[in-house]
PDB file of N, CA and C in Angstrom:
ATOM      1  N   UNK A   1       6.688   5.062 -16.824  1.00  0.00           N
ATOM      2  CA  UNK A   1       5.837   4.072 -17.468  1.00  0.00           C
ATOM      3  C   UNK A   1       5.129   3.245 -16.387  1.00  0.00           C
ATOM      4  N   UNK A   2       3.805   2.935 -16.615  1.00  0.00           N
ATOM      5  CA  UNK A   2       3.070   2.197 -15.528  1.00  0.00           C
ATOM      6  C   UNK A   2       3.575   0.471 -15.805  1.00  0.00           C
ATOM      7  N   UNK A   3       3.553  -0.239 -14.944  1.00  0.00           N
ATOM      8  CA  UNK A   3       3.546  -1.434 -15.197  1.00  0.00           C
ATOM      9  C   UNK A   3       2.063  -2.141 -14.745  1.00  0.00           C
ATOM     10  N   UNK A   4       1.530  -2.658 -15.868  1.00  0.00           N
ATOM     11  CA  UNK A   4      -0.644  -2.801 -16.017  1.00  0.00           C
ATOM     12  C   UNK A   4       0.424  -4.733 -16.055  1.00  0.00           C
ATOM     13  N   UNK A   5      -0.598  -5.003 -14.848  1.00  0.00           N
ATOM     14  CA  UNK A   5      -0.613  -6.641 -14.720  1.00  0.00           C
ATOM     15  C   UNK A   5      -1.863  -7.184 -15.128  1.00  0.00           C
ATOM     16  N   UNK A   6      -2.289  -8.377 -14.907  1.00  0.00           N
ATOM     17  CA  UNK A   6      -3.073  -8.578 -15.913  1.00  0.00           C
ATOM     18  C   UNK A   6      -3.977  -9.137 -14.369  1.00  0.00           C
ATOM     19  N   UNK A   7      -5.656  -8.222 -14.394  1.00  0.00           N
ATOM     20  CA  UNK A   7      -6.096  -9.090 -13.245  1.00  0.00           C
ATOM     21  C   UNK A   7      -7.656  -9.899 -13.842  1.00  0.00           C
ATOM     22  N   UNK A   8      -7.663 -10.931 -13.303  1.00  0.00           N
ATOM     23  CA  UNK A   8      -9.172 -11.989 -13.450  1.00  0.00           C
ATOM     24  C   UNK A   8      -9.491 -12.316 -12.390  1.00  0.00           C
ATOM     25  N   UNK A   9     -10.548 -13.261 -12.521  1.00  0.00           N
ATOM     26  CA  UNK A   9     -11.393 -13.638 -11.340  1.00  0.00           C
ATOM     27  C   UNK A   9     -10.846 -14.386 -10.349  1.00  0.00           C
ATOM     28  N   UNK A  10      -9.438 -14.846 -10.590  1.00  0.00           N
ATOM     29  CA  UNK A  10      -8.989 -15.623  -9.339  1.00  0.00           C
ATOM     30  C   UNK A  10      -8.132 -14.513  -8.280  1.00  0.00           C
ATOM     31  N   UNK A  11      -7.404 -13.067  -9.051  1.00  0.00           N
ATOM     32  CA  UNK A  11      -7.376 -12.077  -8.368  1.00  0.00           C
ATOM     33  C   UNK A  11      -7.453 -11.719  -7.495  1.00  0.00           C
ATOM     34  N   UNK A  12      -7.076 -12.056  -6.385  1.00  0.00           N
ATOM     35  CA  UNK A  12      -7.444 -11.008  -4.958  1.00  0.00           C
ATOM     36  C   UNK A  12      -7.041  -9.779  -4.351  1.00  0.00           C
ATOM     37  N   UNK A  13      -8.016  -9.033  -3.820  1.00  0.00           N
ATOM     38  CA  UNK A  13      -7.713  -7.533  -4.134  1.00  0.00           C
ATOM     39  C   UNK A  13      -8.080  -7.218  -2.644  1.00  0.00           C
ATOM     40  N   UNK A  14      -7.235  -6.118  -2.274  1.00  0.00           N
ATOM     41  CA  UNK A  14      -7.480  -5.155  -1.089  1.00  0.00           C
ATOM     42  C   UNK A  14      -7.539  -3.823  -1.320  1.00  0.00           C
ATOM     43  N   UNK A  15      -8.115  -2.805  -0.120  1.00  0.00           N
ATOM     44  CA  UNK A  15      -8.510  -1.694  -0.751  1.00  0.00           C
ATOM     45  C   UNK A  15      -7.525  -0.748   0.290  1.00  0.00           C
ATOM     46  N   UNK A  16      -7.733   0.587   0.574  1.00  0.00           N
ATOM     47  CA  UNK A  16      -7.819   1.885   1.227  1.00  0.00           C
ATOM     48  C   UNK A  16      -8.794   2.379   0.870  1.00  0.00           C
ATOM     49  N   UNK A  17      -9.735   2.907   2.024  1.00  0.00           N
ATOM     50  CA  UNK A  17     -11.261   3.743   1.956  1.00  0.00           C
ATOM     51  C   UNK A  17     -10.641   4.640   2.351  1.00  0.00           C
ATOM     52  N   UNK A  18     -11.285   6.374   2.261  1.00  0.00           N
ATOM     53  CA  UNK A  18     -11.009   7.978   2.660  1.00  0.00           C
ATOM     54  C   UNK A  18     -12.153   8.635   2.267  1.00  0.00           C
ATOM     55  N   UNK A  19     -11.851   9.892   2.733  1.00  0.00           N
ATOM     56  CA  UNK A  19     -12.273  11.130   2.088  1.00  0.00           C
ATOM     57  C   UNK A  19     -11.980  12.496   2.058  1.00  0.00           C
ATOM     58  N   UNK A  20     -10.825  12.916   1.626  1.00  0.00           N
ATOM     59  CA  UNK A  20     -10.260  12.165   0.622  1.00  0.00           C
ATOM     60  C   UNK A  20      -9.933  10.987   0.595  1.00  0.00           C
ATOM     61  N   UNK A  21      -8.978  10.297  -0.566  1.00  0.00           N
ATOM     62  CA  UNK A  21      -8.733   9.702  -0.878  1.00  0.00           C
ATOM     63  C   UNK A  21      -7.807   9.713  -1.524  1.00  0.00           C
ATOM     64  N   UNK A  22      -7.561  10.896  -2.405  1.00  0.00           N
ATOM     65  CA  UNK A  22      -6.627  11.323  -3.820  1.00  0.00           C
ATOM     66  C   UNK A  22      -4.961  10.860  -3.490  1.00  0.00           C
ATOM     67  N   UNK A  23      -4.785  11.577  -2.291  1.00  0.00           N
ATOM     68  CA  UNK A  23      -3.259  11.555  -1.539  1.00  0.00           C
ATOM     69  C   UNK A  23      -2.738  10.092  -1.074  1.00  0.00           C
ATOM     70  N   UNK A  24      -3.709   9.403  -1.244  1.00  0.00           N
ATOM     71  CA  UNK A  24      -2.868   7.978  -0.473  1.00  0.00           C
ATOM     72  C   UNK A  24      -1.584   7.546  -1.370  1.00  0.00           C
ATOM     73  N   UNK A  25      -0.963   7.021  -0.445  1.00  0.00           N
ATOM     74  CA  UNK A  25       0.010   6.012  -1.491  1.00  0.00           C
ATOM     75  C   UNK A  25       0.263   4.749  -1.328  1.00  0.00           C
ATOM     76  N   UNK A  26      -0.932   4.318  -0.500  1.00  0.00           N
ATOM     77  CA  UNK A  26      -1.055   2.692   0.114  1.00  0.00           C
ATOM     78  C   UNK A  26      -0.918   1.763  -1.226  1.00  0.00           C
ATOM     79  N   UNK A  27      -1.948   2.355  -2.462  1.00  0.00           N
ATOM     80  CA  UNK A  27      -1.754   1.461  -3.906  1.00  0.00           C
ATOM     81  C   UNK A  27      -0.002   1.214  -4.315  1.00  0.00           C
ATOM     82  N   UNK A  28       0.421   2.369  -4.327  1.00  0.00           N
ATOM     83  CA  UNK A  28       1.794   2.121  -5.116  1.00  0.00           C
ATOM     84  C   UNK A  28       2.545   1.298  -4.375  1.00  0.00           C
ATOM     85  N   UNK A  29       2.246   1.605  -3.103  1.00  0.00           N
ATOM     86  CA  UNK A  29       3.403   1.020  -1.905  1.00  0.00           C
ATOM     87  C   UNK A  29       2.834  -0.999  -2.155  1.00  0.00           C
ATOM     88  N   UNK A  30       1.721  -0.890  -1.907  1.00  0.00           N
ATOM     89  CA  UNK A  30       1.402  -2.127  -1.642  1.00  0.00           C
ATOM     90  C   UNK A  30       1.081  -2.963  -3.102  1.00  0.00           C
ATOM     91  N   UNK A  31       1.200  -2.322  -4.310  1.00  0.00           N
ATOM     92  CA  UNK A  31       1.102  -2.946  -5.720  1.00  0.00           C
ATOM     93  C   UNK A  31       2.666  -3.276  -5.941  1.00  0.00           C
ATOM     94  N   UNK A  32       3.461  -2.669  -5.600  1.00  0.00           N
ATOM     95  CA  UNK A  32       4.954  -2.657  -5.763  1.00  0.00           C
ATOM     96  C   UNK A  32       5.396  -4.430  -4.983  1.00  0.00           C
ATOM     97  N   UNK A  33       4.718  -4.227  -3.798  1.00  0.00           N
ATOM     98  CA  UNK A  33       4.836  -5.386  -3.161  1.00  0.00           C
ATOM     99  C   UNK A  33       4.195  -6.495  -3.522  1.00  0.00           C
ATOM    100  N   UNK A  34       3.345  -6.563  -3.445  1.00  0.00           N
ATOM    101  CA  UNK A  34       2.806  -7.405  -4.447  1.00  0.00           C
ATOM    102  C   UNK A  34       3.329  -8.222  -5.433  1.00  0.00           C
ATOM    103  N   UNK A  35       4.321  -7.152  -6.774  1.00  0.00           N
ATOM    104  CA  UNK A  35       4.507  -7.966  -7.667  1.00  0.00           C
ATOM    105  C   UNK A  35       5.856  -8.021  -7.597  1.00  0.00           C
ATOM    106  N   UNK A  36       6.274  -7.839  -6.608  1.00  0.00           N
ATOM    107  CA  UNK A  36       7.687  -8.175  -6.328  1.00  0.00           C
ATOM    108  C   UNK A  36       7.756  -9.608  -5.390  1.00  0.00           C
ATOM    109  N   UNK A  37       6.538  -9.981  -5.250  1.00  0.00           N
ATOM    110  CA  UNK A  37       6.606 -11.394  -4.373  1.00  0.00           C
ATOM    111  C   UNK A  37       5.661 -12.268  -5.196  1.00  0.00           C
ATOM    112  N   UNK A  38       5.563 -11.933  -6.470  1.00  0.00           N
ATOM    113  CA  UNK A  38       4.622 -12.602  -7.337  1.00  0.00           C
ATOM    114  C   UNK A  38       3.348 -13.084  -7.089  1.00  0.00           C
ATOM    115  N   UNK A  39       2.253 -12.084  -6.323  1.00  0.00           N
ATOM    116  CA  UNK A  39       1.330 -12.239  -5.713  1.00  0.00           C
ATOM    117  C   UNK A  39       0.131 -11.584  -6.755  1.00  0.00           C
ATOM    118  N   UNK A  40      -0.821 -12.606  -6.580  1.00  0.00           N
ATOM    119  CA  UNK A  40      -2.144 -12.471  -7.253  1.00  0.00           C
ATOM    120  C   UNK A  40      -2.817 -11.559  -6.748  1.00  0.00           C
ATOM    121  N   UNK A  41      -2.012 -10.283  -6.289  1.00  0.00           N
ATOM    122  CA  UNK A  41      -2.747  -9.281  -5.746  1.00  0.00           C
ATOM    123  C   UNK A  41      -3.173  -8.088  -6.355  1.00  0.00           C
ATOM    124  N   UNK A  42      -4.336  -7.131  -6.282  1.00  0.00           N
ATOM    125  CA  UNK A  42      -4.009  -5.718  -6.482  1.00  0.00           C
ATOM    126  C   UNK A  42      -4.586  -4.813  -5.269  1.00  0.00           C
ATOM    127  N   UNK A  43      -4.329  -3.692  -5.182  1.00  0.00           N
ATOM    128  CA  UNK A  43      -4.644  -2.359  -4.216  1.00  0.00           C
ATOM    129  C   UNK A  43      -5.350  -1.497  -5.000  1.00  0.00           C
ATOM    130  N   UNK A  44      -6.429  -1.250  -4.331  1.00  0.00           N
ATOM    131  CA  UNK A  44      -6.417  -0.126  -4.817  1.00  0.00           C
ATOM    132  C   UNK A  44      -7.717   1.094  -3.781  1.00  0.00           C
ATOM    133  N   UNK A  45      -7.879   2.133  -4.038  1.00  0.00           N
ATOM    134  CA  UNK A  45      -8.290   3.612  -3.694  1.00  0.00           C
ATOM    135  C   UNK A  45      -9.493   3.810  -3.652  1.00  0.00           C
ATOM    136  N   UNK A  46     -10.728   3.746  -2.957  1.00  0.00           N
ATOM    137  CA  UNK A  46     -11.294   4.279  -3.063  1.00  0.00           C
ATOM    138  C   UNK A  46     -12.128   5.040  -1.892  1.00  0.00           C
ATOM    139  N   UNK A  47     -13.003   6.147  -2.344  1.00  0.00           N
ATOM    140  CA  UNK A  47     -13.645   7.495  -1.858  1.00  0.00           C
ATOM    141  C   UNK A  47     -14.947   6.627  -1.566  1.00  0.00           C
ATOM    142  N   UNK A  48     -15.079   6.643  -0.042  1.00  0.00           N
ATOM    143  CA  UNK A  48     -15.841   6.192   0.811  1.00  0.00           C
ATOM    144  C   UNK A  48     -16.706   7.233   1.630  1.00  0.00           C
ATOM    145  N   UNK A  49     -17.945   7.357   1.601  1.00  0.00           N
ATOM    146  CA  UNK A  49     -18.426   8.399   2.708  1.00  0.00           C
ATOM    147  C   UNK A  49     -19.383   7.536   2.880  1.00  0.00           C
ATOM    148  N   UNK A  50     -20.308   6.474   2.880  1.00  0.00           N
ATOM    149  CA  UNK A  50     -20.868   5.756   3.634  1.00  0.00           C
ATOM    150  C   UNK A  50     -20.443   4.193   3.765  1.00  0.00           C
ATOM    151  N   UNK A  51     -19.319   4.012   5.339  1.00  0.00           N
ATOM    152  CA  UNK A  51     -18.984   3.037   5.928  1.00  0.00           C
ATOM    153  C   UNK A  51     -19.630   1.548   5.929  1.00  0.00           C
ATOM    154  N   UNK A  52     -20.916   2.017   6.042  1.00  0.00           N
ATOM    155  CA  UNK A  52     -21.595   0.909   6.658  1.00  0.00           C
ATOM    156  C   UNK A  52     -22.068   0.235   5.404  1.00  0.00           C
ATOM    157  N   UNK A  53     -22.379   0.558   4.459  1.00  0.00           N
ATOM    158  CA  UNK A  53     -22.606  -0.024   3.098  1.00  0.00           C
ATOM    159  C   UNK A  53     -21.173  -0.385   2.216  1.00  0.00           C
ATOM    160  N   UNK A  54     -20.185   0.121   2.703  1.00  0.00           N
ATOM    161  CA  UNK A  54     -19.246   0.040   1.847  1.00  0.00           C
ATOM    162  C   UNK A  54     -18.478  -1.706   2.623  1.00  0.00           C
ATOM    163  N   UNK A  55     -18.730  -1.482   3.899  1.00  0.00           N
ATOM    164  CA  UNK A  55     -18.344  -3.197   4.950  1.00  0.00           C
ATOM    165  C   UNK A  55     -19.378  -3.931   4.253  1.00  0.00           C
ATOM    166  N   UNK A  56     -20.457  -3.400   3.981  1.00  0.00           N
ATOM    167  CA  UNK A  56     -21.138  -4.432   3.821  1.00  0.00           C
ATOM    168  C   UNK A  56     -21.142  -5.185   2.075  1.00  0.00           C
ATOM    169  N   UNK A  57     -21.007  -3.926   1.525  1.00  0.00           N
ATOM    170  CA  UNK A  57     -20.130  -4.526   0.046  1.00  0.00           C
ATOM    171  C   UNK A  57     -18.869  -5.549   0.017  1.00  0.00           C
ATOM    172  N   UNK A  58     -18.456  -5.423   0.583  1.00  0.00           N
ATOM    173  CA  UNK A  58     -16.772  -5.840   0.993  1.00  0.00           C
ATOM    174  C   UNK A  58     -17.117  -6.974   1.024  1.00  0.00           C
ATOM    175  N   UNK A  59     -18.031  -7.431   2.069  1.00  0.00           N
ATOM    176  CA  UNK A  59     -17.932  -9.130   3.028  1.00  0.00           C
ATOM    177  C   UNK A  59     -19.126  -9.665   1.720  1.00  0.00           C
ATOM    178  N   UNK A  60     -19.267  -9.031   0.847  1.00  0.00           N
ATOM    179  CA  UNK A  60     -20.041  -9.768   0.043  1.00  0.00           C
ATOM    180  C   UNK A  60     -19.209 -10.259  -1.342  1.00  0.00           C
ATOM    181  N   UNK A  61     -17.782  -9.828  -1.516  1.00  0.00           N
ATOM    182  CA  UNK A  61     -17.268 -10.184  -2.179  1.00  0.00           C
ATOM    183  C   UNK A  61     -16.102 -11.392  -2.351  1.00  0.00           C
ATOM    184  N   UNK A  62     -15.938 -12.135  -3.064  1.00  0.00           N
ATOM    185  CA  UNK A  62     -15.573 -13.423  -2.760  1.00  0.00           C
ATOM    186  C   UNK A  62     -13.867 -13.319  -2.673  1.00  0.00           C
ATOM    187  N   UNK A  63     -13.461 -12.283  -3.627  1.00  0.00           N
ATOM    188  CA  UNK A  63     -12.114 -12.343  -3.773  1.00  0.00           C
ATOM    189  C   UNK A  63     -11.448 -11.123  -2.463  1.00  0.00           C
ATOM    190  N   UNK A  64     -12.196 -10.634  -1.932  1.00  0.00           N
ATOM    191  CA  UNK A  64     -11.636  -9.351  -1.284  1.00  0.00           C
ATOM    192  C   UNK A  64     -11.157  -9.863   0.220  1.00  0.00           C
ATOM    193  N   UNK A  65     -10.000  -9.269   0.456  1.00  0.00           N
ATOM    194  CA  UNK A  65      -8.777  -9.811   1.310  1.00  0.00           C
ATOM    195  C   UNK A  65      -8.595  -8.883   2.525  1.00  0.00           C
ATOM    196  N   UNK A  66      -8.653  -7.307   2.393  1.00  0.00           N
ATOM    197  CA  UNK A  66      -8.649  -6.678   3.422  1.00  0.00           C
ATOM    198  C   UNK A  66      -8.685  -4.971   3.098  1.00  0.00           C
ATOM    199  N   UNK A  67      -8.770  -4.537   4.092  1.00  0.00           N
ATOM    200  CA  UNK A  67      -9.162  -3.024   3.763  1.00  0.00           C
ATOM    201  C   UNK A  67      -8.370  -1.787   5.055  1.00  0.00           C
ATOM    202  N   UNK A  68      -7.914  -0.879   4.193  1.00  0.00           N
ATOM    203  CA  UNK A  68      -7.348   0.215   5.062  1.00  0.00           C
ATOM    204  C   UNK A  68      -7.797   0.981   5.387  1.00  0.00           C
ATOM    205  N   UNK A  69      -8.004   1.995   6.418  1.00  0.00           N
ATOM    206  CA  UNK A  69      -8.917   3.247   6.295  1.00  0.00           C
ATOM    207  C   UNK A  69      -8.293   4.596   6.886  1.00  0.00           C
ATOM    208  N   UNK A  70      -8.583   5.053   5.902  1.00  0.00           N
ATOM    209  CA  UNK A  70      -7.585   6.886   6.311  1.00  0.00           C
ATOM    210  C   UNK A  70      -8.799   7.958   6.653  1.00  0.00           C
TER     211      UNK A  70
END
C-alpha cells in the first residue's frame, strides 16, 4: 500500500534528474525520510535531457530545495 501525504504550496520539494531515470530509488529512500522526521518534504524523479533549462526551471521555483543527478 502506498502511503499519499498530502502536499500544498508551503511544500518543499527536491528532485533526482537522469536519463534514464526509471531505476532510481532516491524518491523512496528520501520520501521514507522525510516522513519519518515529519518534514514538509517530497522527492521526486524526473527524465531530464536538457540541463541547462531544467537549472534554470529549478532556481525559478520558490519552494524547490535541491537536486540529484544520475
Amino acid at each position: 500500500m502506498t502511503d499519499i501525504r498530502s502536499i500544498g504550496t508551503s511544500t518543499k520539494f527536491c528532485c533526482v534528474i537522469g536519463n534514464p531515470i526509471e531505476h532510481s530509488l532516491s524518491p523512496a529512500i528520501h520520501n521514507a525520510g522525510y516522513a519519518e522526521l515529519g518534514l514538509d518534504f517530497v522527492y521526486v524523479a524526473n527524465r531530464v535531457t536538457d540541463v541547462k533549462s531544467c537549472l534554470a526551471g529549478m532556481r525559478a521555483l520558490e519552494n524547490f530545495r535541491g537536486m540529484s543527478i544520475t
